[in-house]
Protein backbone atom coordinates (compact mmCIF):
# COMPACT_ATOMS: atom_id res chain seq x y z
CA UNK A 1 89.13 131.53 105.33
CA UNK A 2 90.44 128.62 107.09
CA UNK A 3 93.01 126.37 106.31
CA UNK A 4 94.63 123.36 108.60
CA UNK A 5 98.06 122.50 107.40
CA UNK A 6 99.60 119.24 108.05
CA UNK A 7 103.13 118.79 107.60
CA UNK A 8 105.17 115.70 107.27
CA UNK A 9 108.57 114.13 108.29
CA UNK A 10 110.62 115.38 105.93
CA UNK A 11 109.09 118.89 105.75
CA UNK A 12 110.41 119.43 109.28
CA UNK A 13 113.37 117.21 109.19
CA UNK A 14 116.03 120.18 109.83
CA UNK A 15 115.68 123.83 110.96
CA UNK A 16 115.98 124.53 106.92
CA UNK A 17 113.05 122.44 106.23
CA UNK A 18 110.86 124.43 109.67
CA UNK A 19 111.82 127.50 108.04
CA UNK A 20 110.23 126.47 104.78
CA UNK A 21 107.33 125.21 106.72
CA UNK A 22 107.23 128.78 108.43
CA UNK A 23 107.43 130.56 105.67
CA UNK A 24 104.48 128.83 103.91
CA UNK A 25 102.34 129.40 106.72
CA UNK A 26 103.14 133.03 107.35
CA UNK A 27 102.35 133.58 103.35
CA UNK A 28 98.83 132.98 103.82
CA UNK A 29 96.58 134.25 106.93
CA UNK A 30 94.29 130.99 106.48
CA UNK A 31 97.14 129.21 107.60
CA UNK A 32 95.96 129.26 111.62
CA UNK A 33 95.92 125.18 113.05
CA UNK A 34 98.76 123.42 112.35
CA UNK A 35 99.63 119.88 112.46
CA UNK A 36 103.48 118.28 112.93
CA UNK A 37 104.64 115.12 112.34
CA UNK A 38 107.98 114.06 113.93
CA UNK A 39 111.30 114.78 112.37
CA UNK A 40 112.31 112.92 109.64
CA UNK A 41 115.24 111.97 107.93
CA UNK A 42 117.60 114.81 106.94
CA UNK A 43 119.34 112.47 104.52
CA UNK A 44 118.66 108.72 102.93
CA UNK A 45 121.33 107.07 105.45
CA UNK A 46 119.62 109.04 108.50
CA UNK A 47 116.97 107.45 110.79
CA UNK A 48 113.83 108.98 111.96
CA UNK A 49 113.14 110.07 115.39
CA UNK A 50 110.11 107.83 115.62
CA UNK A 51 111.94 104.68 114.87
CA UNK A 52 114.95 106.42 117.43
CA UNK A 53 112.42 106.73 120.20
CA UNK A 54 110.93 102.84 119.77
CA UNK A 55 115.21 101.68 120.00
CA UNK A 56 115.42 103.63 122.74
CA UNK A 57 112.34 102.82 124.58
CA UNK A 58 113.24 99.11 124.28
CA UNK A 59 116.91 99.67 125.10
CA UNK A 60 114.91 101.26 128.38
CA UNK A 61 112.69 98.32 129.68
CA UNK A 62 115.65 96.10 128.94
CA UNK A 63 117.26 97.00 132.55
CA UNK A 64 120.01 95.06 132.24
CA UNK A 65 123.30 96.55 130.28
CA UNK A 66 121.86 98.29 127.92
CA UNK A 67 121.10 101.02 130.14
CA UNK A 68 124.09 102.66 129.04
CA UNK A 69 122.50 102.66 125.60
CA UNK A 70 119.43 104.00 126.69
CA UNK A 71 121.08 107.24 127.61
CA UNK A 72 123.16 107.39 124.88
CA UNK A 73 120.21 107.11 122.42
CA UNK A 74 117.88 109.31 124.38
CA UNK A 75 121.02 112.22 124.21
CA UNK A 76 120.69 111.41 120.59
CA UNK A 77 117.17 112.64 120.47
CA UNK A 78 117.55 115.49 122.39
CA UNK A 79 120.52 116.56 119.96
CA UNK A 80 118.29 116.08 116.70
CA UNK A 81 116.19 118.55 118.51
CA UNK A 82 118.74 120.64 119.98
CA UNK A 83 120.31 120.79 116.44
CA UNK A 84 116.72 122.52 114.94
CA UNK A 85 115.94 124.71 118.40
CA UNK A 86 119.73 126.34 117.13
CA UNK A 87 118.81 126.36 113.90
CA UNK A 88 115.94 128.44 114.73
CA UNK A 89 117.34 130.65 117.03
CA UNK A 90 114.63 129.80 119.55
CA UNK A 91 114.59 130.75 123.13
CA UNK A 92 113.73 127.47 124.13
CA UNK A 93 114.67 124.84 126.33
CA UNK A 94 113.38 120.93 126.46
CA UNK A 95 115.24 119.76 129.51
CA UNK A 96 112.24 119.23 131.42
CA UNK A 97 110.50 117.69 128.70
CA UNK A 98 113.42 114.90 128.09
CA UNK A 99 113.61 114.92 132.21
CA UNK A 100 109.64 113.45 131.79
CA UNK A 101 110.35 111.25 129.39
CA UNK A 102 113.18 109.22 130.92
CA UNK A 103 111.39 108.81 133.86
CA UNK A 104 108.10 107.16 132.02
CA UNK A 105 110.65 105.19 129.47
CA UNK A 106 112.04 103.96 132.96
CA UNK A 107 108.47 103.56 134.11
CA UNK A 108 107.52 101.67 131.09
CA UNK A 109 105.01 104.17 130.07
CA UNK A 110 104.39 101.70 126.57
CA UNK A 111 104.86 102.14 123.34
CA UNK A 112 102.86 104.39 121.76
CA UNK A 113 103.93 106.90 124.61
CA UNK A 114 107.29 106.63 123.56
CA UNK A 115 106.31 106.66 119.76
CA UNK A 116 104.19 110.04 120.36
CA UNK A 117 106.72 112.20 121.88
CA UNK A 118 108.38 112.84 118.50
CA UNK A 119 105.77 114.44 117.23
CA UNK A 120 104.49 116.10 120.85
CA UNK A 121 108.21 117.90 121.28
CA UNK A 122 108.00 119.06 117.77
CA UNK A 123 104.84 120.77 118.21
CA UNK A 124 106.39 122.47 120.80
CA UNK A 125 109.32 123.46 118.89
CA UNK A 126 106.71 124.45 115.56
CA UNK A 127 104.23 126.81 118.41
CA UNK A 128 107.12 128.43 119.60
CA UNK A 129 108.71 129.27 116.08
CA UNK A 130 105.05 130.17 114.93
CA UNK A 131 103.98 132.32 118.60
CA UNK A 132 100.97 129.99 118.12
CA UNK A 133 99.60 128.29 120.94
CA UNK A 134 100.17 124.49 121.63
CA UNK A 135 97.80 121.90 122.57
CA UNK A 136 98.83 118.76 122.98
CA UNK A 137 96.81 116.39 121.16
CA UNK A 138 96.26 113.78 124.30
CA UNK A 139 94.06 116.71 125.32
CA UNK A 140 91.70 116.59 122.14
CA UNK A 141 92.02 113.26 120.29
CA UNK A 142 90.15 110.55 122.49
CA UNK A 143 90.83 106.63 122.19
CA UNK A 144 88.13 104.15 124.13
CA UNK A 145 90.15 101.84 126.86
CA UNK A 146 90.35 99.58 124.31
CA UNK A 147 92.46 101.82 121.94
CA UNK A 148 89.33 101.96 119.78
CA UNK A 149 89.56 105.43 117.67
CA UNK A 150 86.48 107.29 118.92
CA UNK A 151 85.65 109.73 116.35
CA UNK A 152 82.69 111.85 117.72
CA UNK A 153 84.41 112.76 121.20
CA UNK A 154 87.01 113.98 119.63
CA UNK A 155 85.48 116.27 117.46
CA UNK A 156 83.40 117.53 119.95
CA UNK A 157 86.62 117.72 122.29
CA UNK A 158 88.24 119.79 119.60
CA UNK A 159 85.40 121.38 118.01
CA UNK A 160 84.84 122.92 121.92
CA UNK A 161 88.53 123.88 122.59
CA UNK A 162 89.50 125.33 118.97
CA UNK A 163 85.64 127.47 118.88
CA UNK A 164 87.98 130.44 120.46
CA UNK A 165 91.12 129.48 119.34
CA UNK A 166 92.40 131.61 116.44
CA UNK A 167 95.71 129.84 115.66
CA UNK A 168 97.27 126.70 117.06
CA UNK A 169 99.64 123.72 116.46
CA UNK A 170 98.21 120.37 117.27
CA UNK A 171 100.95 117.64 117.16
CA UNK A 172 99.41 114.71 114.65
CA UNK A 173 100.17 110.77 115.46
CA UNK A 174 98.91 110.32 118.57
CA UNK A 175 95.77 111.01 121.71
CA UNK A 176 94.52 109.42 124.78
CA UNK A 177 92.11 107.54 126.30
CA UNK A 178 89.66 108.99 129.01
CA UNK A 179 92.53 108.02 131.86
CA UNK A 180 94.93 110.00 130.18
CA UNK A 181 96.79 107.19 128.57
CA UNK A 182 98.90 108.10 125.08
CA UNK A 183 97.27 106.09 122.05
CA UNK A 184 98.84 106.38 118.89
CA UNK A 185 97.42 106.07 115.05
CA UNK A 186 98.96 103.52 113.03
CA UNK A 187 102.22 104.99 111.06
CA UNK A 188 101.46 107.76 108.71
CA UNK A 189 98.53 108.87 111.47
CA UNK A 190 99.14 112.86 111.59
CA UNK A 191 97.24 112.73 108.49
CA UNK A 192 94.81 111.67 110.44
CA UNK A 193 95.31 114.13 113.42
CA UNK A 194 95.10 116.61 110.54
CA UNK A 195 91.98 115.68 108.94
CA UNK A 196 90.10 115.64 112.52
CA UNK A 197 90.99 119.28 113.19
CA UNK A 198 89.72 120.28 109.61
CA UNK A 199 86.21 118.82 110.11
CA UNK A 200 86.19 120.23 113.80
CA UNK A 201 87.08 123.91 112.89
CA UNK A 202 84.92 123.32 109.23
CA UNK A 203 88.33 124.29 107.29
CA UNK A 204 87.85 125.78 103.93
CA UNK A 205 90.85 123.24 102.78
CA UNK A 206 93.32 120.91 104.43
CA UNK A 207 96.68 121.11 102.99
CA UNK A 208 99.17 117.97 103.65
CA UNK A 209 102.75 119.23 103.19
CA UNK A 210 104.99 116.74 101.81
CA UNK A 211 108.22 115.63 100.09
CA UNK A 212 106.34 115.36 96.61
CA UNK A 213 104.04 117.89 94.27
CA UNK A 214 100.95 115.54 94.82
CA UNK A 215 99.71 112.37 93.70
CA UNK A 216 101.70 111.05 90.98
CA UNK A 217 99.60 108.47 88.04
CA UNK A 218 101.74 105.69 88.76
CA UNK A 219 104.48 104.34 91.33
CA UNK A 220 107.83 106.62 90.32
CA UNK A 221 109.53 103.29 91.22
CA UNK A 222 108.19 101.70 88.46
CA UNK A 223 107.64 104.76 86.31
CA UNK A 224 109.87 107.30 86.60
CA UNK A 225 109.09 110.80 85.77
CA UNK A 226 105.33 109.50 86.13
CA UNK A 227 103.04 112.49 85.55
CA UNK A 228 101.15 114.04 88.78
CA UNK A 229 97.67 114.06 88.89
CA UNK A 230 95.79 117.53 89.14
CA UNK A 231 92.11 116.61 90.79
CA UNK A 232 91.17 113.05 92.12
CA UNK A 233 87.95 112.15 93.83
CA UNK A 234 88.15 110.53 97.51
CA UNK A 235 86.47 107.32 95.56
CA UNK A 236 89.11 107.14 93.51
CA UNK A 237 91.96 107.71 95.90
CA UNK A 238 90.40 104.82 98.44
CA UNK A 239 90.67 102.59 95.31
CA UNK A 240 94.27 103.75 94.62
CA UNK A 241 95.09 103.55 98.24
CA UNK A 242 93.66 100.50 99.11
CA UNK A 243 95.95 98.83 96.13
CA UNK A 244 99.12 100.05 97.58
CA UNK A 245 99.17 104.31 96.93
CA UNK A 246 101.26 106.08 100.01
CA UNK A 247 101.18 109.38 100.03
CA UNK A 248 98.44 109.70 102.14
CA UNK A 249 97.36 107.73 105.04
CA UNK A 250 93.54 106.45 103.64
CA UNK A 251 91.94 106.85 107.11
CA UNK A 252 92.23 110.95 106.55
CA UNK A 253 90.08 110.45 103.70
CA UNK A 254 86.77 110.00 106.12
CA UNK A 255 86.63 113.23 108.40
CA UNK A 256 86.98 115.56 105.83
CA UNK A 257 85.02 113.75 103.08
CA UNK A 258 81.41 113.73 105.40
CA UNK A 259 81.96 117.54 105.53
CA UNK A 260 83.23 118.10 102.18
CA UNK A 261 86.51 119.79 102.60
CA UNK A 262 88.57 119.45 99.71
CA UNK A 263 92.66 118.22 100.46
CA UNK A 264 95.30 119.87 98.85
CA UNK A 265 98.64 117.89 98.27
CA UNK A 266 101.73 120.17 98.51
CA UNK A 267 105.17 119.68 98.34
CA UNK A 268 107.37 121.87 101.07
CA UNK A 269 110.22 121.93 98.76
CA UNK A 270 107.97 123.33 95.57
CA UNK A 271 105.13 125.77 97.20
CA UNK A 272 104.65 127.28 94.04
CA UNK A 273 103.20 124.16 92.47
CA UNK A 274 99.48 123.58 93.01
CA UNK A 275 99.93 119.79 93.88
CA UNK A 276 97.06 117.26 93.93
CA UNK A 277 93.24 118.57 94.90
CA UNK A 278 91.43 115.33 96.36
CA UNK A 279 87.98 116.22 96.47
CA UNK A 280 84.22 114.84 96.51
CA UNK A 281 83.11 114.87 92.66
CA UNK A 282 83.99 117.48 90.38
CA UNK A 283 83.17 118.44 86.66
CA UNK A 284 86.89 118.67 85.86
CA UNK A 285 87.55 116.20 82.88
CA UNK A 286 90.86 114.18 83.88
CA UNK A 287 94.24 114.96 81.36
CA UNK A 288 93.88 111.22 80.76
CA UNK A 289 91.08 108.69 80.31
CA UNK A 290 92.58 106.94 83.47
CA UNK A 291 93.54 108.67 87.02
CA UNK A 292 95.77 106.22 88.41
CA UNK A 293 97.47 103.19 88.39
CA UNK A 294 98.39 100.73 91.39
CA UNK A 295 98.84 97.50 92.23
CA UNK A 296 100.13 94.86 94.78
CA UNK A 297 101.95 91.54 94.85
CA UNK A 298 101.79 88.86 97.01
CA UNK A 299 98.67 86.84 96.30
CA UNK A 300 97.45 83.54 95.18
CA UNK A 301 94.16 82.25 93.77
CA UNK A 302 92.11 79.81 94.78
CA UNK A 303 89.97 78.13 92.10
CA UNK A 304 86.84 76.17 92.42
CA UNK A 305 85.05 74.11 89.93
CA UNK A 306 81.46 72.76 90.27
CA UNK A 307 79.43 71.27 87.42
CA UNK A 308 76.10 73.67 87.74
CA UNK A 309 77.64 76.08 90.63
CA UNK A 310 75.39 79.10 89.22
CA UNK A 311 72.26 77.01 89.83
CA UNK A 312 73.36 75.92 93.79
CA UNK A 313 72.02 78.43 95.75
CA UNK A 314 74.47 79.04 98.84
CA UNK A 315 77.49 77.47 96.75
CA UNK A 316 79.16 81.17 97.46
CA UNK A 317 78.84 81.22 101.06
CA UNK A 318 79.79 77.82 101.93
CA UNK A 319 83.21 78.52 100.07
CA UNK A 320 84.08 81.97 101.91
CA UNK A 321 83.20 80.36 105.25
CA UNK A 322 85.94 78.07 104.64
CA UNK A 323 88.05 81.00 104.72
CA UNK A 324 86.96 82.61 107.20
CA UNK A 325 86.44 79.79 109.68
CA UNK A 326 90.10 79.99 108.90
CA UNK A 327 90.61 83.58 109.61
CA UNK A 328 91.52 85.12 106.22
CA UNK A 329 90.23 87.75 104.26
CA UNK A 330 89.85 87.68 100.76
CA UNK A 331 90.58 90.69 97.95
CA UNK A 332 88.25 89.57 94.69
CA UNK A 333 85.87 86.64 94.53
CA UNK A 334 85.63 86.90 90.06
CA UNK A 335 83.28 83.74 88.94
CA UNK A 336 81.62 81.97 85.84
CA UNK A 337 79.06 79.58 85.05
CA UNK A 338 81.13 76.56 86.59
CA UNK A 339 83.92 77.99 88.22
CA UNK A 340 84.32 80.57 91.42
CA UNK A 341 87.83 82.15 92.31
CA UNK A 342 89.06 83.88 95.31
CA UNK A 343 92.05 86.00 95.85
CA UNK A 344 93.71 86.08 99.35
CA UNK A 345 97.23 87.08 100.75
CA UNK A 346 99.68 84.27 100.20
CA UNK A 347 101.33 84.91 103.27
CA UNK A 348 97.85 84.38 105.26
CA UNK A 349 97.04 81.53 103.28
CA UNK A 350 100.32 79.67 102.92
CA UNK A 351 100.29 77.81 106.25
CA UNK A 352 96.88 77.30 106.35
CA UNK A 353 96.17 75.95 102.67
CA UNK A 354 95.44 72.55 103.31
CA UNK A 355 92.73 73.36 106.02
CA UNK A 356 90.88 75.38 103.58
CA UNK A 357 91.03 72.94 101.21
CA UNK A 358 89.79 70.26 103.26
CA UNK A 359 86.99 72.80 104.23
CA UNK A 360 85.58 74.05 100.87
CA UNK A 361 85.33 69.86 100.11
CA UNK A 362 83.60 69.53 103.20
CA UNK A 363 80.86 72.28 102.87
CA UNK A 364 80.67 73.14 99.38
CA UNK A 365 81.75 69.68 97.54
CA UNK A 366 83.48 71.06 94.56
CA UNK A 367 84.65 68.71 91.45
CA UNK A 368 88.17 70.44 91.55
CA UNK A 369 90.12 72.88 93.64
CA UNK A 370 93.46 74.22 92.21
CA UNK A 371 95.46 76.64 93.75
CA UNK A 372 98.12 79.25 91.89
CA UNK A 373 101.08 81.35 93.99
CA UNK A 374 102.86 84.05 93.37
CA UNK A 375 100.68 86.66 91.44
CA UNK A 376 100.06 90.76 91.44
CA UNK A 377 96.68 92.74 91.41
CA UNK A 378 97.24 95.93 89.22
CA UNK A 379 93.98 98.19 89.48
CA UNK A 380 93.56 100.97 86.55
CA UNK A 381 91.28 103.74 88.27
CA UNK A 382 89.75 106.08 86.96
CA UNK A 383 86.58 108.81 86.24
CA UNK A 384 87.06 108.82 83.23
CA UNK A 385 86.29 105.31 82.13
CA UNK A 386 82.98 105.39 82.97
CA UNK A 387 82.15 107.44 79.59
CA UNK A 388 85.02 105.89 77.44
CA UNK A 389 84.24 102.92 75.46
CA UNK A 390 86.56 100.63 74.83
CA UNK A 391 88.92 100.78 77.93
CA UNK A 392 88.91 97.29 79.11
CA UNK A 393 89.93 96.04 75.60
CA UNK A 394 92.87 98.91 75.32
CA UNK A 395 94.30 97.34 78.07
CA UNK A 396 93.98 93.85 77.24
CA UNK A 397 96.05 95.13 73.93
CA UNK A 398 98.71 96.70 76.17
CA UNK A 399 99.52 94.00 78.16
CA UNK A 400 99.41 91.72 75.18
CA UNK A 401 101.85 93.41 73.01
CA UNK A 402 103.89 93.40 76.45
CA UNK A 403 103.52 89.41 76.46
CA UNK A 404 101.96 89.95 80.11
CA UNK A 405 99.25 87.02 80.33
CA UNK A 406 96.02 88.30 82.29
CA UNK A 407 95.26 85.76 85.07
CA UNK A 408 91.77 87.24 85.61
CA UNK A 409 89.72 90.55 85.08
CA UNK A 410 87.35 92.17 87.56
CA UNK A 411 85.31 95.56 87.14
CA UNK A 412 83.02 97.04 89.60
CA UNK A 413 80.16 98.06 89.16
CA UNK A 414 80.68 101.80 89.43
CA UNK A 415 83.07 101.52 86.17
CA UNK A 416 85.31 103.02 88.42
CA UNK A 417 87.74 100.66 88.35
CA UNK A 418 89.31 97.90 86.56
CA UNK A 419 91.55 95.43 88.58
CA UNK A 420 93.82 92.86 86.62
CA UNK A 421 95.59 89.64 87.90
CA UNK A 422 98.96 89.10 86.59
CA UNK A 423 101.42 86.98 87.56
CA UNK A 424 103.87 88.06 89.96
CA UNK A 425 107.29 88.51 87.51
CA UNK A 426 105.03 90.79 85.01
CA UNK A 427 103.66 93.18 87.63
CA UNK A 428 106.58 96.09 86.60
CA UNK A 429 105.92 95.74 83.15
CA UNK A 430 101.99 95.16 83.02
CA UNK A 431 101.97 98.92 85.14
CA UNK A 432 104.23 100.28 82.27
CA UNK A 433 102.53 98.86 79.54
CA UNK A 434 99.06 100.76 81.21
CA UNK A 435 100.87 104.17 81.45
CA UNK A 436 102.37 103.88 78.09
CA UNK A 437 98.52 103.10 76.32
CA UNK A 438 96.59 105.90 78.31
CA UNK A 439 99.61 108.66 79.38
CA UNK A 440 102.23 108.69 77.41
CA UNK A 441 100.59 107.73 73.66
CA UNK A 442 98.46 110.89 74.90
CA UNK A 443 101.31 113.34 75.61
């Protein structure tokens, strides 16, 4: 057996939260490649080391007064990590790590350099604690010169170096181009890291260590004390992720899913829970007809009406170039007979309205263009629905007894989803009145 076992911020915030880490690892052999992210925050009014690093690297390339608060912030990292080292009663010094880093913060060494050493003098800290070995992941994750993730060099970079390797921490985050220069993933990238070393040692699981007991069925924000959900396919979590889901970063999804390694959602603080499974199909019947809801705000419709559209071959595709002549991407494109509507970011839109306008008139000649702000997409996912009649028109009843007014309705054609428009002020309540139909009449 093989397991790679990413942990998170919080789960090595403090030397009490490496020791949990530690101790979940040495309770199962499997446990041999191990992936840290940077510390996070011990407490809600605490900062993370990641966003300490980016003050202090711009503090650095400031050179002008500041200097003063360079140092002052880079002792301030050294003593978050001083503070765990204790903690640990590790024989271990950093000086000569934090002597290389304020030379290439002085240097202006970028960015994502400064960004990646967070998670690079954990790992350290982690291999040490473990008596695993440490290889630094600008050794084995490869960007092109252009910052482009390339995916195939790095597994076989890592597939190569890890063949003999029978325990190891890999620091998650961040790699390097060919000339050695540090790249980092986008926020939330040890995932990532984690999901590349599962598909190049061809783990039997890869278990993400976190602050929560899996994926729960709805935002706790909105819902609280929302139930957690026990299996989910990696279709349905890309649907759920795309519409706003966090608790993994959705570019893990892809390594592991081409070699069919099942992740396992854990939460440091609860190890005896079994967490979330995220896996390729399964037979298991969800608790509920629905897996998951989700949703975002922040988007306005655009709505065009033709006399005889349907019958206007090219109608389609002279109104999306009009949009992206302009640049922006759209989210749904729902249509009838006469009518054609597309949803887009309002932000991306806003300033650019009028241009658009004047575009889809120009190209398509439309009778009527109207355009609504301020509305929510709430998607209902779910396995389930595909052999459950009547799902659509249970939540159409929901939302009605709620008074929320559906602004449109679209449904792929998988069945695996159903995404509703609402208006912006009824997104809260359309996701409760959705959980309280399918969960919690259920229960």
């Amino acid at each position: 057996m093989k397991k790679v076992v990413k942990f998170g911020g919080s789960s090595l915030a403090s030397a009490e939260q490496f020791r949990k880490a530690g101790s979940i690892i040495r309770n199962d052999s499997a446990r041999r490649y191990v992936v840290p992210s940077a510390p996070g925050k011990r407490n809600p009014e605490d900062i993370k080391v990641t966003d300490l690093l980016y003050q202090c690297y711009k503090q650095a390339i400031l050179h002008d007064d500041s200097e003063h608060d360079f140092e002052e912030l880079l002792e301030k990292i050294k003593e978050r990590y001083q503070e765990i080292i204790d903690g640990l009663k590790l024989d271990l010094s950093l000086e000569g790590e934090f002597r290389i880093i304020r030379e290439n913060f002085t240097k202006k060494a970028g960015r994502d350099y400064a960004a990646s050493r967070g998670e690079y003098l954990n790992g350290i800290i982690m291999a040490a604690y473990l008596g695993y070995e440490f290889i630094d992941a600008a050794e084995v994750i490869r960007f092109g010169e252009n910052k482009e993730f390339d995916a195939e060099k790095t597994n076989e970079i890592l597939t190569e170096r890890l063949k003999h390797t029978e325990k190891a921490v890999i620091p998650g985050f961040y790699g390097a181009s060919e000339g050695g220069k540090i790249v980092t993933f986008s926020r939330g990238g040890s995932d990532i890291t984690g999901s590349l070393v599962a598909r190049a040692v061809q783990a039997d699981t890869y278990e993400n260590w976190t602050d929560v007991s899996g994926f729960l069925i709805a935002d706790p924000r909105i819902i609280p004390n929302a139930r957690s959900i026990e299996v989910i396919t990696y279709r349905e979590l890309r649907e759920l992720s795309y519409m706003g889901a966090t608790v993994l970063h959705e570019d893990a999804i892809f390594p592991v899913r081409r070699e069919g390694i099942p992740i396992n959602i854990r939460n440091t603080n609860a190890p005896e829970e079994e967490g979330t499974w995220i896996v390729e199909s399964t037979c298991q019947k969800s608790r509920y007809i629905i897996t998951g809801i989700a949703g975002k705000r922040g988007f306005c419709s655009v709505n065009i009406e033709k006399d005889m559209m349907n019958s206007e071959i090219g109608f389609g595709r002279k109104v999306l170039q009009a949009f992206e002549d302009q640049g922006i991407s759209f989210e749904h494109v729902p249509s009838g007979i006469d009518t054609m509507t597309v949803f887009v970011h309002q932000d991306e839109f806003m300033d650019k309205e009028q241009k658009v306008a004047s575009a889809i008139h120009r190209l398509a000649g439309p009778d009527a263009i109207e355009i609504e702000s301020d509305l929510a997409l709430v998607a209902v996912v779910g396995r389930g629905m595909k052999s459950t009649r009547g799902t659509a028109g249970r939540i159409f009843s929901a939302l009605a007894h709620k008074n929320v007014n559906v602004r449109m309705i679209d449904q792929g054609s998988s069945e695996l989803n159903i995404i509703i428009g609402v208006s912006d002020s009824d997104f809260e309540k359309a996701i409760q009145a959705i959980y309280e139909i399918f969960v919690e009449v259920q229960l």
